[in-house]
C-alpha atoms as a PDB file:
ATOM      1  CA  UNK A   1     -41.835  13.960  55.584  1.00  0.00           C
ATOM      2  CA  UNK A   2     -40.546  17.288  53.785  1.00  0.00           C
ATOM      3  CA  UNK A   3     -42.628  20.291  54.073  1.00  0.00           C
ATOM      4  CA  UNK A   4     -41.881  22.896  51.732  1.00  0.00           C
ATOM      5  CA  UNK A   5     -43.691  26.107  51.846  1.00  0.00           C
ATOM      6  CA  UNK A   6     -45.041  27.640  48.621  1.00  0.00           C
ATOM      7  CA  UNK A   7     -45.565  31.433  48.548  1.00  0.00           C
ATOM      8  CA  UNK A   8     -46.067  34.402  45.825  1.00  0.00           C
ATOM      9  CA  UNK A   9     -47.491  37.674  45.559  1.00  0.00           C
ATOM     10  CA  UNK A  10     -50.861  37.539  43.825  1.00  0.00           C
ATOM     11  CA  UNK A  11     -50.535  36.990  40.159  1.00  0.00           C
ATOM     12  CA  UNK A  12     -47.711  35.289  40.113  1.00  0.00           C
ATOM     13  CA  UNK A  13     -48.466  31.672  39.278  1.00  0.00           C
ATOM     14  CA  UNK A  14     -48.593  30.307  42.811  1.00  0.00           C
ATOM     15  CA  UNK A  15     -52.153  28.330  42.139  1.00  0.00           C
ATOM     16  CA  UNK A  16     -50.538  26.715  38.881  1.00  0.00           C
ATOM     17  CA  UNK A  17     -47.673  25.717  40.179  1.00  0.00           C
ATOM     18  CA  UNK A  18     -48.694  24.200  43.272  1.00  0.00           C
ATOM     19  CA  UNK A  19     -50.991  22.021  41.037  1.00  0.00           C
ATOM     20  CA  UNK A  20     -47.193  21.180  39.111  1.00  0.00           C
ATOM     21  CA  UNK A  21     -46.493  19.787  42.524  1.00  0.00           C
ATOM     22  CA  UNK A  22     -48.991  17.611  42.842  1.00  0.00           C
ATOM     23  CA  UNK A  23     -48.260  16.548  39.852  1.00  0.00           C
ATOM     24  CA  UNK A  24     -44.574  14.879  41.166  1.00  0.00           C
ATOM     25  CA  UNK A  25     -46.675  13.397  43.826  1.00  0.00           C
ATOM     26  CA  UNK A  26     -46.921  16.060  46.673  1.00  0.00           C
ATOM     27  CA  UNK A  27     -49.282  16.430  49.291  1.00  0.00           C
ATOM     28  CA  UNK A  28     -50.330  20.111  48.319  1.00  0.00           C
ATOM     29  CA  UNK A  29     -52.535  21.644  51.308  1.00  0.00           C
ATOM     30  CA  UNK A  30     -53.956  25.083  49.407  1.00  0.00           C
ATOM     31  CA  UNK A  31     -54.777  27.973  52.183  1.00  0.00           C
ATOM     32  CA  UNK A  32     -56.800  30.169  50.145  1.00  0.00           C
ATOM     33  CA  UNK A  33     -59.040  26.553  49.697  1.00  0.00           C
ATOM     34  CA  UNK A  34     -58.906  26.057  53.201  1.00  0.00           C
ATOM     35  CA  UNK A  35     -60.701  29.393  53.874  1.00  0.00           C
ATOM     36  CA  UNK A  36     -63.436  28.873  51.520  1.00  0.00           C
ATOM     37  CA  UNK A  37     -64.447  25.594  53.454  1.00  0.00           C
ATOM     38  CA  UNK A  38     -64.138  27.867  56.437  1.00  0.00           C
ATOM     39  CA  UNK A  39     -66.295  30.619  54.819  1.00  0.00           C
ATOM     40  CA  UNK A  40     -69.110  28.098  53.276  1.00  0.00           C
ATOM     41  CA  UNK A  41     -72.152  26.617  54.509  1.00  0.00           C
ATOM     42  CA  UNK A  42     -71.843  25.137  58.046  1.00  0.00           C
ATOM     43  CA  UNK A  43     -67.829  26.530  57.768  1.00  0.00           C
ATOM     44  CA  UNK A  44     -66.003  27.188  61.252  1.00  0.00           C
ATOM     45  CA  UNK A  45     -65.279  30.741  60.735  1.00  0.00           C
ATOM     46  CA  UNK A  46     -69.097  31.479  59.304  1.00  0.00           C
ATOM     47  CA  UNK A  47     -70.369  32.439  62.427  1.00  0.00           C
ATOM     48  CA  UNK A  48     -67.723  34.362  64.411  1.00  0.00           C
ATOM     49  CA  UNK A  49     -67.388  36.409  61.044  1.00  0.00           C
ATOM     50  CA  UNK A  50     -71.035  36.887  61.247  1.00  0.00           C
ATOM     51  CA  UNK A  51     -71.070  38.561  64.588  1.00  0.00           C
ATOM     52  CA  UNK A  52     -67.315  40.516  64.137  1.00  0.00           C
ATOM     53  CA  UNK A  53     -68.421  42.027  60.334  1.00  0.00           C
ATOM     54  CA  UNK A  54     -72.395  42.084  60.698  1.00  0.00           C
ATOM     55  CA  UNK A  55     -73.965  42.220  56.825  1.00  0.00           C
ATOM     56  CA  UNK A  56     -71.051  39.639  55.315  1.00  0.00           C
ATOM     57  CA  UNK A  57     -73.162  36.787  55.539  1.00  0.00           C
ATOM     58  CA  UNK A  58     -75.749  35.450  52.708  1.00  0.00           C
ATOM     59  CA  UNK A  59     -77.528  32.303  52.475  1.00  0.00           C
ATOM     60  CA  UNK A  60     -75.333  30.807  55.910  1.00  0.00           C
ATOM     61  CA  UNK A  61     -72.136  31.575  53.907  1.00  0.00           C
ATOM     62  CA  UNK A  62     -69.643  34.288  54.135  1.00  0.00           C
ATOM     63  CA  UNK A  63     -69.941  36.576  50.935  1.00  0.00           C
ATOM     64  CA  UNK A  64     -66.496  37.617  50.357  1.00  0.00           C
ATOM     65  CA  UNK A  65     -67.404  40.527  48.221  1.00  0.00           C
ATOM     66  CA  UNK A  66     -69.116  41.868  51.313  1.00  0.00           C
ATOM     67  CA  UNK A  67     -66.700  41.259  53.685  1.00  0.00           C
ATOM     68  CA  UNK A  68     -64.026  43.275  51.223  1.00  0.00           C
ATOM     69  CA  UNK A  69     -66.429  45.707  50.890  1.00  0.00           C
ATOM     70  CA  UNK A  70     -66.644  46.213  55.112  1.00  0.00           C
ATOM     71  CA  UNK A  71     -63.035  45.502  55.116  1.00  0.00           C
ATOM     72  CA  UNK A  72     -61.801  48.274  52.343  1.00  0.00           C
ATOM     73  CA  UNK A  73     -58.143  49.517  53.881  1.00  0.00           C
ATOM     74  CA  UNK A  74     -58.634  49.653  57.427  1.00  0.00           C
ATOM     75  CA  UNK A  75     -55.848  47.895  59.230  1.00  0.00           C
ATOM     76  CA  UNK A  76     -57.825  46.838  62.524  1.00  0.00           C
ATOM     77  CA  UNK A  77     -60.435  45.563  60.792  1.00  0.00           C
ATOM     78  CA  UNK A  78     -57.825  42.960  58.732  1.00  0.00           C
ATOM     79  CA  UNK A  79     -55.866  42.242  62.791  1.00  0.00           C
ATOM     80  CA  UNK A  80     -59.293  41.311  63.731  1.00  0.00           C
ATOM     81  CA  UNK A  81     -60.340  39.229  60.868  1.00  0.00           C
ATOM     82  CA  UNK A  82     -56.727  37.468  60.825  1.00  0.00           C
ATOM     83  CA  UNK A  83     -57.290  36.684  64.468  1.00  0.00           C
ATOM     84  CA  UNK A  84     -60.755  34.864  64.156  1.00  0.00           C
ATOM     85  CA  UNK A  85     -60.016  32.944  61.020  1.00  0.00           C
ATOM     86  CA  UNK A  86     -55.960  32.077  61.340  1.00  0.00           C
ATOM     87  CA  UNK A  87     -56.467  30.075  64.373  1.00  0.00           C
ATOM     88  CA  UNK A  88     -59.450  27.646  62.084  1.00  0.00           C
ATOM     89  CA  UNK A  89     -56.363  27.460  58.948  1.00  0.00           C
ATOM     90  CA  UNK A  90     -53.778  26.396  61.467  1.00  0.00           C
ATOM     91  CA  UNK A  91     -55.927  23.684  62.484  1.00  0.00           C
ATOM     92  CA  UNK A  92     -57.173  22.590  59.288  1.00  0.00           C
ATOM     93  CA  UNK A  93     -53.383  22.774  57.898  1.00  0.00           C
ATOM     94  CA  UNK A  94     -52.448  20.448  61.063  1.00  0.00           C
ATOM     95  CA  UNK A  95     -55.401  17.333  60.478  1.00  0.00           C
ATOM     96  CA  UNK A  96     -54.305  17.887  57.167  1.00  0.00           C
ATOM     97  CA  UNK A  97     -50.790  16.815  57.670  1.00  0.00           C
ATOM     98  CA  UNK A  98     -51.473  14.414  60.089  1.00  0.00           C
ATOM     99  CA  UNK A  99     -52.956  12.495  57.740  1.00  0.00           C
ATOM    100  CA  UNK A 100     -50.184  13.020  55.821  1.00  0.00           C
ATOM    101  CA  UNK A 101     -47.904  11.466  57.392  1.00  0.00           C
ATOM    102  CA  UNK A 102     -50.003   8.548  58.909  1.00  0.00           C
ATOM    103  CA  UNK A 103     -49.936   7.526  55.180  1.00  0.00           C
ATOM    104  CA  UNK A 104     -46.422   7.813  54.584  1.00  0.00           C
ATOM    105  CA  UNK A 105     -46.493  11.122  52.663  1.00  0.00           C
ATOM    106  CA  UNK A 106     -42.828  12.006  51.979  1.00  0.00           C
ATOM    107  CA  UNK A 107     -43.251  15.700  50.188  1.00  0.00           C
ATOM    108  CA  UNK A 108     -46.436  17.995  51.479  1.00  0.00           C
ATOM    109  CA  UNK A 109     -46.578  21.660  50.099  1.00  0.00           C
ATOM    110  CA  UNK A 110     -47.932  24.344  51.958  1.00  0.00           C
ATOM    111  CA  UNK A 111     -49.665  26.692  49.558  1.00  0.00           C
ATOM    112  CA  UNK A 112     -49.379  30.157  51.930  1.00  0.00           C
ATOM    113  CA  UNK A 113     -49.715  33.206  49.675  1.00  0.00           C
ATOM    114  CA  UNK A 114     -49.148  35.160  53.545  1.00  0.00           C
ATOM    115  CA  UNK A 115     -46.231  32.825  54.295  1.00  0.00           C
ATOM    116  CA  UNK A 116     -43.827  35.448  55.324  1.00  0.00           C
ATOM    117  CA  UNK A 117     -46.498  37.595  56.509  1.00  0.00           C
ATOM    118  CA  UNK A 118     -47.385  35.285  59.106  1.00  0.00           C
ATOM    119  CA  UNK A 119     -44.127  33.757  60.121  1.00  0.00           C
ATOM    120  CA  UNK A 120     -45.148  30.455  58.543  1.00  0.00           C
ATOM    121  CA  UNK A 121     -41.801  29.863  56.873  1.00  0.00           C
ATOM    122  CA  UNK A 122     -40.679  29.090  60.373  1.00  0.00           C
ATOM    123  CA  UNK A 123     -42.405  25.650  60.588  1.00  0.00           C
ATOM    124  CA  UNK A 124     -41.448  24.709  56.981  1.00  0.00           C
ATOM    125  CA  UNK A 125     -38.464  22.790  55.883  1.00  0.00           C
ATOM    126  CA  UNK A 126     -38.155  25.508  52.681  1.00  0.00           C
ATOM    127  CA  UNK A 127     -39.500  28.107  50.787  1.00  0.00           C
ATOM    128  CA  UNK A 128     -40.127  28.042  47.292  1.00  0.00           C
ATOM    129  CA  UNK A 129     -41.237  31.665  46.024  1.00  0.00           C
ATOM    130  CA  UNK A 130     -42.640  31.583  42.835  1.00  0.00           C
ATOM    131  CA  UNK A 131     -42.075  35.003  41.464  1.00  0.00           C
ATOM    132  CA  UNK A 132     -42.576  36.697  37.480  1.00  0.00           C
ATOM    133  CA  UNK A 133     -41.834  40.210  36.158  1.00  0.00           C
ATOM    134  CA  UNK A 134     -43.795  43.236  37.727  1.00  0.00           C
ATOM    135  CA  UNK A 135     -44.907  43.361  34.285  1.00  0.00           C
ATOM    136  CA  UNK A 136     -46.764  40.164  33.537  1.00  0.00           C
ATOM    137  CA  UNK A 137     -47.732  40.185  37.373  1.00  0.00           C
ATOM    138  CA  UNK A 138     -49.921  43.503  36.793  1.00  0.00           C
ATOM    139  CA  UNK A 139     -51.118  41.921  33.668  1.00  0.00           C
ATOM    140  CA  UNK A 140     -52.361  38.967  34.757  1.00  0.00           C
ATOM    141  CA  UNK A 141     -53.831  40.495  38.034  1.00  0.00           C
ATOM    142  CA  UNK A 142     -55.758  43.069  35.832  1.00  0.00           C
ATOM    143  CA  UNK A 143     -57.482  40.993  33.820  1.00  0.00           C
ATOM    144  CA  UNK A 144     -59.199  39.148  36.627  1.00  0.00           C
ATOM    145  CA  UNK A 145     -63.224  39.891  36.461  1.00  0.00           C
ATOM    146  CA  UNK A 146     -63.641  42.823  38.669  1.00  0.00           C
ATOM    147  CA  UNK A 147     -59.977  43.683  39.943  1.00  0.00           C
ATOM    148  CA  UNK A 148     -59.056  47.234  39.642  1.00  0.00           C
ATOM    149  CA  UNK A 149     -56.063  48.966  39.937  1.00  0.00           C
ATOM    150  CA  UNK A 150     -56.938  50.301  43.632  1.00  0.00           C
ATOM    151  CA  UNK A 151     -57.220  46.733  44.732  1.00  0.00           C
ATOM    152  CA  UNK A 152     -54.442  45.197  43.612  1.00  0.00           C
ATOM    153  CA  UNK A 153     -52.635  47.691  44.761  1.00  0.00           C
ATOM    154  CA  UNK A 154     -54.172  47.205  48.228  1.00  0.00           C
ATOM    155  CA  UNK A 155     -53.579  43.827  48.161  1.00  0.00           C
ATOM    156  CA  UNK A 156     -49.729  44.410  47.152  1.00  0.00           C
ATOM    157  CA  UNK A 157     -49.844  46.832  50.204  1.00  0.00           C
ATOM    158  CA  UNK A 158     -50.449  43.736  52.761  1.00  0.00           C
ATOM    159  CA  UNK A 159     -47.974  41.827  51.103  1.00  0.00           C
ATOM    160  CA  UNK A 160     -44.026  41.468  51.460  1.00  0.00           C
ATOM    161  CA  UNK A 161     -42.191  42.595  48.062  1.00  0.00           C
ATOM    162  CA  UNK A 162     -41.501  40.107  45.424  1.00  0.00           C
ATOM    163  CA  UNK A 163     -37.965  41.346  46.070  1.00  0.00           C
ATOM    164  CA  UNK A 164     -37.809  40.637  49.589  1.00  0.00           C
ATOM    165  CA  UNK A 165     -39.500  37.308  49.212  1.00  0.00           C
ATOM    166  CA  UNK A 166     -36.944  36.225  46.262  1.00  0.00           C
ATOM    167  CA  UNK A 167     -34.205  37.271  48.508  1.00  0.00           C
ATOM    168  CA  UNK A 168     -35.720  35.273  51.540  1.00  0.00           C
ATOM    169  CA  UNK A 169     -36.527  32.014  49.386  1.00  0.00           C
ATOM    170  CA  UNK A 170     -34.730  28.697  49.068  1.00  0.00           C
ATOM    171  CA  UNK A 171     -35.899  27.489  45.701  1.00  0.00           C
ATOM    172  CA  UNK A 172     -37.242  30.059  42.917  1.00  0.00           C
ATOM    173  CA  UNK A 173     -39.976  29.352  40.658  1.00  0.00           C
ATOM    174  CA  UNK A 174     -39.889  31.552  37.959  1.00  0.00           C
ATOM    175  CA  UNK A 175     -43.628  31.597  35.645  1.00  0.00           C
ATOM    176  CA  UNK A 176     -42.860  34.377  33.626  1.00  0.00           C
ATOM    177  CA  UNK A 177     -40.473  31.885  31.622  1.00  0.00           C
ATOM    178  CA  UNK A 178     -43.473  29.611  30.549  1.00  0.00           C
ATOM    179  CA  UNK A 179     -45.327  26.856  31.602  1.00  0.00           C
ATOM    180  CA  UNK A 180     -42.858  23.989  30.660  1.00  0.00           C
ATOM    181  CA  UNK A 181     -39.878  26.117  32.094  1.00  0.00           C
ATOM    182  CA  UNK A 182     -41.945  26.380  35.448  1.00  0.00           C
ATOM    183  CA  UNK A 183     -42.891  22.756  35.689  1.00  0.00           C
ATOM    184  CA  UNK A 184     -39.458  22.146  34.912  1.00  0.00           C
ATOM    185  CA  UNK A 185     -37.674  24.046  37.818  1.00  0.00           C
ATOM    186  CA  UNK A 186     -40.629  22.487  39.827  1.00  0.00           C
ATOM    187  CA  UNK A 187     -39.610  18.491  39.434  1.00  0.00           C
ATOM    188  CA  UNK A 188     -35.692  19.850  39.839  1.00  0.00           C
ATOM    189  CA  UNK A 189     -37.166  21.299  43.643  1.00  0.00           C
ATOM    190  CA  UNK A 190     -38.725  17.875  44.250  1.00  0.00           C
ATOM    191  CA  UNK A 191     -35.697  16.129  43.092  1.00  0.00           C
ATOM    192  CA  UNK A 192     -33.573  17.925  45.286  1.00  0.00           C
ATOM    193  CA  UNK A 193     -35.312  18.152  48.263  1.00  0.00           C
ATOM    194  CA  UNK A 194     -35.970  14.130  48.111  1.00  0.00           C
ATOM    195  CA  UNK A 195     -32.206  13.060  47.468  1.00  0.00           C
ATOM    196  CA  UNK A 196     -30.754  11.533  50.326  1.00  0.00           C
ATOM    197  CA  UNK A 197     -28.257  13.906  50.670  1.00  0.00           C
ATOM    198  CA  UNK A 198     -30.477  16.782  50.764  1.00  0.00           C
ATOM    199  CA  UNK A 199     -29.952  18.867  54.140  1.00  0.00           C
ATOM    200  CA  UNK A 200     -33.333  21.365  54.697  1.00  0.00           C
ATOM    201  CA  UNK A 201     -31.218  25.259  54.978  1.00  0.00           C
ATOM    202  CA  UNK A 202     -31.298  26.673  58.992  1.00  0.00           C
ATOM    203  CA  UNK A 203     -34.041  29.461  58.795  1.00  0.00           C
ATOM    204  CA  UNK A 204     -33.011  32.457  60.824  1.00  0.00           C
ATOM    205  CA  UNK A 205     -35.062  32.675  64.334  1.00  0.00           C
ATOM    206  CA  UNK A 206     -35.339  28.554  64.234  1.00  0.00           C
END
């Protein structure tokens, strides 16, 4: 089975174009989905959140507007939410390619938005980056119900530069082009990477 890893700063089209992979027939396991199982009702990470950010949880769930609110810019308070809740996405990413491949899956995509961030283009057999102009990035971003400029621009803060992450990908998806050009580039990745001659790239540190 390929594993391709799937990454993009916020606003760039990462959600949409993972659904354009399962669309060719990948296996598409979505983090961000991941941690709102984990954050729901009866969720893993519900109560160890609970007693690490005290106030974040409503109705047995984790509100995430709270725990933003608690988290606001401080670094140690991010380490020590990364360390309770990475751990509970590692193992719901692993079940979910076991099953994978013990039905003969032959493409899964990681959806990561941290991919980089957390060295998980390590254990992947590429990167695709999907990447648009600073421009239509802000725009989109901006228009989301209750995003202001302050916290996009925190969240940018916590993230590696589109630059960086264009110049560390193997396949570029570009959404800034349109939706057809996008879904286009996408089935030419899937293509590629499923040809028999196809050879995954040696990631530095592997």
């Amino acid at each position: 089975m390929i594993i391709l890893g799937l990454t993009g700063s916020i606003g760039m089209g990462k959600s949409t174009t993972g659904r354009m992979f399962a669309d060719e027939g990948a296996l598409v396991w979505d983090a961000d989905a991941a941690v709102h199982r984990l954050y729901a009702r009866g969720g893993a990470a519900v109560e160890p959140l609970g007693e690490a950010f005290p106030g974040v949880i409503v109705d047995g769930a984790v509100d995430r507007t709270r725990l933003a609110g608690v988290l606001g810019r401080d670094e140690d308070a991010f380490k020590h939410l990364e360390a309770i809740v990475h751990p509970l996405v590692a193992q719901d990413r692993a079940e979910d390619l076991a099953a994978a491949r013990a039905e003969g899956v032959r493409l899964a995509v990681l959806d990561i938005p941290l991919l980089f961030e957390t060295g998980g283009d390590q254990f992947v057999d590429a990167v695709v980056v999907v990447t648009a102009d600073p421009e239509v990035q802000a725009a989109r971003v901006l228009d989301r119900p209750g995003m202001t400029r302050d916290r996009f621009e925190a969240i940018l803060a916590r993230q590696t530069p589109d630059a960086e992450k264009r110049r560390r990908a193997d396949f570029l998806v570009d959404t800034g082009r349109g939706l057809d050009a996008a879904r286009d580039q996408v089935r030419q990745i899937v293509e590629t990477v499923l040809s028999p001659g196809w050879s995954k790239p040696v990631r530095a540190g592997s």
